[in-house]
Protein backbone atom coordinates (compact mmCIF):
# COMPACT_ATOMS: atom_id res chain seq x y z
CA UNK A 1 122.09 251.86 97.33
CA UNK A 2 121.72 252.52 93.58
CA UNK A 3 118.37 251.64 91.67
CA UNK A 4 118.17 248.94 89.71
CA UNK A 5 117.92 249.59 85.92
CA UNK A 6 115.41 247.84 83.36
CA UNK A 7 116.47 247.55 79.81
CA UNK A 8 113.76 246.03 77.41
CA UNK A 9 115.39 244.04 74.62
CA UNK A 10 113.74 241.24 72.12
CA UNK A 11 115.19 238.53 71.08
CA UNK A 12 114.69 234.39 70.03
CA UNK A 13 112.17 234.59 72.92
CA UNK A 14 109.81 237.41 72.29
CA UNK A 15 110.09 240.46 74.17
CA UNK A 16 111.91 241.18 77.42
CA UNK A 17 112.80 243.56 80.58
CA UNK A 18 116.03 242.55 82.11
CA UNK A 19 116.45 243.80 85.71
CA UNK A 20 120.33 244.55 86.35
CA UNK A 21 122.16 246.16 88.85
CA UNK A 22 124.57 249.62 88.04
CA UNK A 23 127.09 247.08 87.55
CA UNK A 24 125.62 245.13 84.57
CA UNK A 25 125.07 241.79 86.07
CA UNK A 26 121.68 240.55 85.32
CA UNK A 27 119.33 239.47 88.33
CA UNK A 28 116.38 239.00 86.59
CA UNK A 29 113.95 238.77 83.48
CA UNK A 30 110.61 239.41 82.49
CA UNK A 31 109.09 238.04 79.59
CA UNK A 32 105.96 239.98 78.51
CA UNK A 33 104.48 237.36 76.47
CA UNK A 34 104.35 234.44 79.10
CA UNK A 35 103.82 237.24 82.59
CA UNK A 36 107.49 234.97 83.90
CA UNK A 37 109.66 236.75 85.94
CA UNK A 38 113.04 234.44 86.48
CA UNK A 39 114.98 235.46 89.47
CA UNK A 40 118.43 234.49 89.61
CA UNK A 41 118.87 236.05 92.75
CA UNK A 42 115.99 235.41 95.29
CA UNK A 43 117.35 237.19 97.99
CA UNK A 44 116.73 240.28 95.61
CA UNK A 45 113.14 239.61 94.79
CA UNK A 46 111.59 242.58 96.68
CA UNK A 47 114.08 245.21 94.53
CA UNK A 48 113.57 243.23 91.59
CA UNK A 49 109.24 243.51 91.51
CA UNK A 50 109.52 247.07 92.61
CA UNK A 51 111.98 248.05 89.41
CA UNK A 52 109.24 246.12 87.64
CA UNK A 53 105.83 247.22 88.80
CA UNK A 54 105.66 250.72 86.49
CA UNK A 55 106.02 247.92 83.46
CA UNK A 56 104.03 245.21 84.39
CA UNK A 57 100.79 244.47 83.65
CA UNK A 58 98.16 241.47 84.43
CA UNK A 59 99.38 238.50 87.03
CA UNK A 60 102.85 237.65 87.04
CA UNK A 61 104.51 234.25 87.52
CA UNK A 62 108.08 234.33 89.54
CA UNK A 63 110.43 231.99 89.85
CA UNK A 64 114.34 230.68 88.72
CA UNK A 65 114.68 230.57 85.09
CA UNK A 66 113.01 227.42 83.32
CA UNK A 67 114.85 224.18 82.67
CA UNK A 68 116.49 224.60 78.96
CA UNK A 69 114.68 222.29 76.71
CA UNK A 70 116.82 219.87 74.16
CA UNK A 71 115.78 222.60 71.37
CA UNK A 72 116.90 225.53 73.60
CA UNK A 73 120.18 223.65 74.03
CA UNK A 74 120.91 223.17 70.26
CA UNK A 75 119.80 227.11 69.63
CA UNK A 76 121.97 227.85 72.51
CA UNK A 77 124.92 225.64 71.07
CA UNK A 78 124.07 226.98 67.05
CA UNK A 79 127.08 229.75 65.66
CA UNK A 80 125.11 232.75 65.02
CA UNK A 81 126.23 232.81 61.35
CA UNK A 82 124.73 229.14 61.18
CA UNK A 83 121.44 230.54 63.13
CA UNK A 84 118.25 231.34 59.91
CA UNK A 85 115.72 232.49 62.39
CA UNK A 86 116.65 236.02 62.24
CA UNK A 87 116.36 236.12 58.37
CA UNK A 88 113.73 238.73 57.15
CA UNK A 89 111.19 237.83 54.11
CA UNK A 90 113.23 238.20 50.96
CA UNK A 91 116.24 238.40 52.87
CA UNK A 92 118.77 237.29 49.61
CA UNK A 93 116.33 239.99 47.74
CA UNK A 94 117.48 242.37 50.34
CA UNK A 95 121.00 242.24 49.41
CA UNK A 96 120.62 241.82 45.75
CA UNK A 97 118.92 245.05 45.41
CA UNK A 98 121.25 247.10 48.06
CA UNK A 99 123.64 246.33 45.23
CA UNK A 100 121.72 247.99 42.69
CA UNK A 101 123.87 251.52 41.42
CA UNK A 102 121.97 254.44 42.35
CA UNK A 103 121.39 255.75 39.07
CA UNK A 104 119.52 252.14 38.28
CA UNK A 105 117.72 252.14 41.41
CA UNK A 106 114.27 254.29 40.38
CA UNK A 107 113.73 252.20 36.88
CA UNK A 108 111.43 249.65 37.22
CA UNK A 109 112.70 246.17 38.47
CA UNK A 110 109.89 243.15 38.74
CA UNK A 111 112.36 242.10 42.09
CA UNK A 112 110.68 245.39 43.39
CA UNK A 113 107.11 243.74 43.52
CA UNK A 114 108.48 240.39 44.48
CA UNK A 115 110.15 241.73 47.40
CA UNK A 116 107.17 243.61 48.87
CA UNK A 117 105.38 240.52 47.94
CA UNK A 118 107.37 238.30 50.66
CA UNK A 119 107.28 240.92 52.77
CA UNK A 120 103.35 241.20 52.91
CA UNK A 121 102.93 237.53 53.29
CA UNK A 122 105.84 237.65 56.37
CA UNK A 123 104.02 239.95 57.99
CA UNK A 124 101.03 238.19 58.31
CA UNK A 125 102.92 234.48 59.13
CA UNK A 126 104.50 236.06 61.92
CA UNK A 127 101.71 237.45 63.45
CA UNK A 128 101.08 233.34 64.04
CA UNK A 129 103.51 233.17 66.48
CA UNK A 130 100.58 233.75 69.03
CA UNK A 131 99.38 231.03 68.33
CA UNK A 132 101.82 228.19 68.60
CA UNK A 133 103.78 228.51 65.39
CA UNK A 134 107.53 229.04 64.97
CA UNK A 135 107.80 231.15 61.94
CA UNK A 136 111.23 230.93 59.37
CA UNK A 137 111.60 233.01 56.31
CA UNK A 138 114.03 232.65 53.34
CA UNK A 139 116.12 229.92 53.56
CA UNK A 140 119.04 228.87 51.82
CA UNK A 141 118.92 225.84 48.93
CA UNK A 142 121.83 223.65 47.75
CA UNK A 143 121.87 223.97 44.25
CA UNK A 144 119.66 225.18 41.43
CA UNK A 145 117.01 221.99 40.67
CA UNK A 146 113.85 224.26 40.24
CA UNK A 147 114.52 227.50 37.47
CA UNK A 148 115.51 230.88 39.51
CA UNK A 149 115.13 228.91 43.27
CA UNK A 150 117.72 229.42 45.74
CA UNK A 151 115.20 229.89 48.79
CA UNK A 152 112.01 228.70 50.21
CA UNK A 153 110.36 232.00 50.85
CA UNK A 154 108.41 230.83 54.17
CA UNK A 155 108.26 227.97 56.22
CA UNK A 156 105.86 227.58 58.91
CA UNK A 157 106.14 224.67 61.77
CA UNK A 158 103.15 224.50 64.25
CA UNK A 159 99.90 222.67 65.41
CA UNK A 160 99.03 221.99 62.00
CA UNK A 161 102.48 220.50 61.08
CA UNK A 162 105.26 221.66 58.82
CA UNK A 163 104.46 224.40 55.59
CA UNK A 164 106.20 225.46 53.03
CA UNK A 165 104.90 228.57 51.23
CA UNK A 166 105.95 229.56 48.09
CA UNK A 167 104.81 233.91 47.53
CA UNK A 168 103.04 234.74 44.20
CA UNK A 169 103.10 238.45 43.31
CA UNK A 170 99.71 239.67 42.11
CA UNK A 171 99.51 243.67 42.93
CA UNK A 172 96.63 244.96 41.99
CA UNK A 173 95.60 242.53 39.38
CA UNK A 174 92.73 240.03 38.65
CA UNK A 175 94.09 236.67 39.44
CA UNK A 176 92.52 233.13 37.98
CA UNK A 177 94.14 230.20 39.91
CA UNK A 178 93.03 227.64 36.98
CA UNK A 179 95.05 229.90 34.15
CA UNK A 180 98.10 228.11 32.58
CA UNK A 181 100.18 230.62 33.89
CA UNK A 182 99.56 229.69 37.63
CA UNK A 183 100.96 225.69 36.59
CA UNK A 184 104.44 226.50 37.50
CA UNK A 185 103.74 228.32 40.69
CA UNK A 186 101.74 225.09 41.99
CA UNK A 187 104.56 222.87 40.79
CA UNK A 188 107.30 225.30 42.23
CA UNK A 189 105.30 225.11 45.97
CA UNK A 190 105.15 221.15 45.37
CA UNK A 191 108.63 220.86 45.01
CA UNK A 192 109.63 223.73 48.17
CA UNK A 193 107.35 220.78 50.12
CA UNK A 194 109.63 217.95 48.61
CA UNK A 195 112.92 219.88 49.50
CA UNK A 196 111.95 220.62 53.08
CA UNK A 197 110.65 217.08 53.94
CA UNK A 198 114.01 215.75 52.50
CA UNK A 199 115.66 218.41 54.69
CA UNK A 200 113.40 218.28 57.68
CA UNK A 201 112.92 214.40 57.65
CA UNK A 202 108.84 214.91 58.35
CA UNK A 203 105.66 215.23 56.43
CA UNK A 204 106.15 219.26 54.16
CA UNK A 205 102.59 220.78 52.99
CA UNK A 206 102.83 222.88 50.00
CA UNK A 207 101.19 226.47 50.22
CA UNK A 208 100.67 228.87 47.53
CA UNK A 209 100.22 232.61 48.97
CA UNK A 210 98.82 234.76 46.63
CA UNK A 211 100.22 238.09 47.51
CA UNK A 212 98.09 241.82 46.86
CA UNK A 213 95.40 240.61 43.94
CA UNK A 214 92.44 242.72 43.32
CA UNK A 215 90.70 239.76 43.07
CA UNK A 216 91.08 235.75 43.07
CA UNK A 217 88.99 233.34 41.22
CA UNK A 218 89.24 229.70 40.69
CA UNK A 219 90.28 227.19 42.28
CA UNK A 220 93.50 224.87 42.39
CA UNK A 221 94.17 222.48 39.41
CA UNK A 222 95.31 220.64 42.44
CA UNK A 223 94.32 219.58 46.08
CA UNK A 224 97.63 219.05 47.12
CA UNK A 225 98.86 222.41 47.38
CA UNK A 226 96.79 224.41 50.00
CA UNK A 227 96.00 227.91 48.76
CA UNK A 228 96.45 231.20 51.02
CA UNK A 229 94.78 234.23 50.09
CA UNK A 230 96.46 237.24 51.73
CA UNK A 231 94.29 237.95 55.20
CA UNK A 232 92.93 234.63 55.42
CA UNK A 233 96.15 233.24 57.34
CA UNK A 234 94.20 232.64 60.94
CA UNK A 235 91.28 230.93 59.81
CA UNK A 236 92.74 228.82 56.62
CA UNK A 237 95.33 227.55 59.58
CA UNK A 238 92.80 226.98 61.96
CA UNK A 239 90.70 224.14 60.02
CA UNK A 240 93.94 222.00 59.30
CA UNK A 241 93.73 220.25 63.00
CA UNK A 242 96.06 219.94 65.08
CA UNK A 243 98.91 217.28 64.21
CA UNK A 244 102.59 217.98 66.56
CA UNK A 245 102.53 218.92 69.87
CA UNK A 246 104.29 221.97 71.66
CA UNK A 247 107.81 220.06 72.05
CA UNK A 248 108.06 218.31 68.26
CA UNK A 249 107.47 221.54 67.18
CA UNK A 250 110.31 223.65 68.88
CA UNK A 251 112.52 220.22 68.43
CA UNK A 252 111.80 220.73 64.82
CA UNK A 253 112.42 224.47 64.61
CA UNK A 254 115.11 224.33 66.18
CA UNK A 255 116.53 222.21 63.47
CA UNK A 256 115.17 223.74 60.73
CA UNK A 257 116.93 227.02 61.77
CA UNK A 258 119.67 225.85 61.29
CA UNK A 259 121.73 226.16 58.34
CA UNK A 260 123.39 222.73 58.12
CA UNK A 261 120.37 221.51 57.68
CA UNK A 262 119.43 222.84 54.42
CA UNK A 263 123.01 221.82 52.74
CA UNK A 264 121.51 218.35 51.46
CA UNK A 265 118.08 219.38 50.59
């Protein structure tokens, strides 16, 4: 009898070991995050532990695959061109530069620092997934309401509720939050909030996220908008509270992902 392969893969999930026979077909998964194994064959479970056992480590739970949620249904049912969740920070930033002529490409372009802005404050929101929160990055706005916006740069859905967060470029620079020149940021976050609780149909917090600046001081003009200094995200999250539970929150991530949504916010 042939050995069973293991193929490691990540997707929607997190990261995962599928077990498969020489054949292809799949008789079981691992997910590293949660220690599940889900058998679909039990009659294989023996074969399937020992393929697993040079990968594996700390207590493992095995059993048949979990029931689908109603949010896992809709993601399973949503047209991957319809599907935002694989969208990196700065994704339409992405494209707009790859279009740039070569010869162009080593002058200096402020999209440059804007880009690597996003990018710095993606990072660090997806490192949240850990701890309960679904993580979505540039998405797609009707229209053009707000000056040069076509995106909300981050959203954020987890124990603390629903965030949008609106990147400010600072590299390397000395930052004051009460300057005139931080007004339209705060109103620009405010009104990324508005859009994605018309979208979303749920209470939006605004977020500033001040990206690389040598050093912040100040405060807000306004409490409404919650500031995030870059490195901060863990604890500024963790005084908010705790406001959905685990299933409103993949219900409404599982909406927000999708596109559809967005086409009347």
């Amino acid at each position: 009898m042939k050995p069973l392969r293991v193929t490691p893969a990540h997707g929607p999930h997190g990261p995962r070991l599928y077990v498969n026979l020489p054949t292809g077909r799949t008789l079981a998964w691992y997910d590293r995050d949660t220690g599940r194994v889900s058998l679909l064959a039990e009659s294989r479970r023996e074969e399937v532990l020992t393929a697993l056992a040079p990968f594996v480590t700390g207590p493992l739970t095995v059993g048949p695959p979990p029931v689908p949620t109603p949010a896992d249904l809709v993601r399973l049912s949503l047209h991957p061109d319809d599907d935002l969740a694989p969208n990196r920070p700065g994704e339409a930033l992405h494209a707009a530069l790859g279009d740039v002529p070569p010869a162009r490409r080593f002058r200096q372009d402020p999209r440059r620092e804007t880009l690597a802005a996003l990018q710095r404050i993606g990072d660090e929101l997806d490192t949240l997934t850990h701890a309960g929160w679904r993580v979505l990055h540039s998405l797609p706005l009707p229209g053009h309401s707000f000056p040069g916006h076509s995106h909300l740069d981050h959203l954020l859905i987890g124990p603390a509720g629903i965030l949008t967060v609106h990147t400010l470029p600072a590299h390397r620079r000395h930052f004051h939050l009460d300057a005139p020149a931080t007004a339209p940021h705060l109103r620009r976050a405010a009104h990324d909030a508005e859009r994605a609780s018309l979208a979303l149909a749920a209470a939006v917090r605004p977020v500033l996220a001040v990206a690389g600046a040598s050093r912040i001081d100040g405060d807000p003009p306004s409490d409404d908008v919650l500031l995030l200094r870059e490195g901060t995200t863990d604890t500024t999250l963790a005084h908010l509270g705790g406001v959905l539970k685990p299933a409103d929150i993949e219900s409404l991530y599982a909406s927000a992902r999708n596109r559809h949504t967005w086409l009347h916010a």
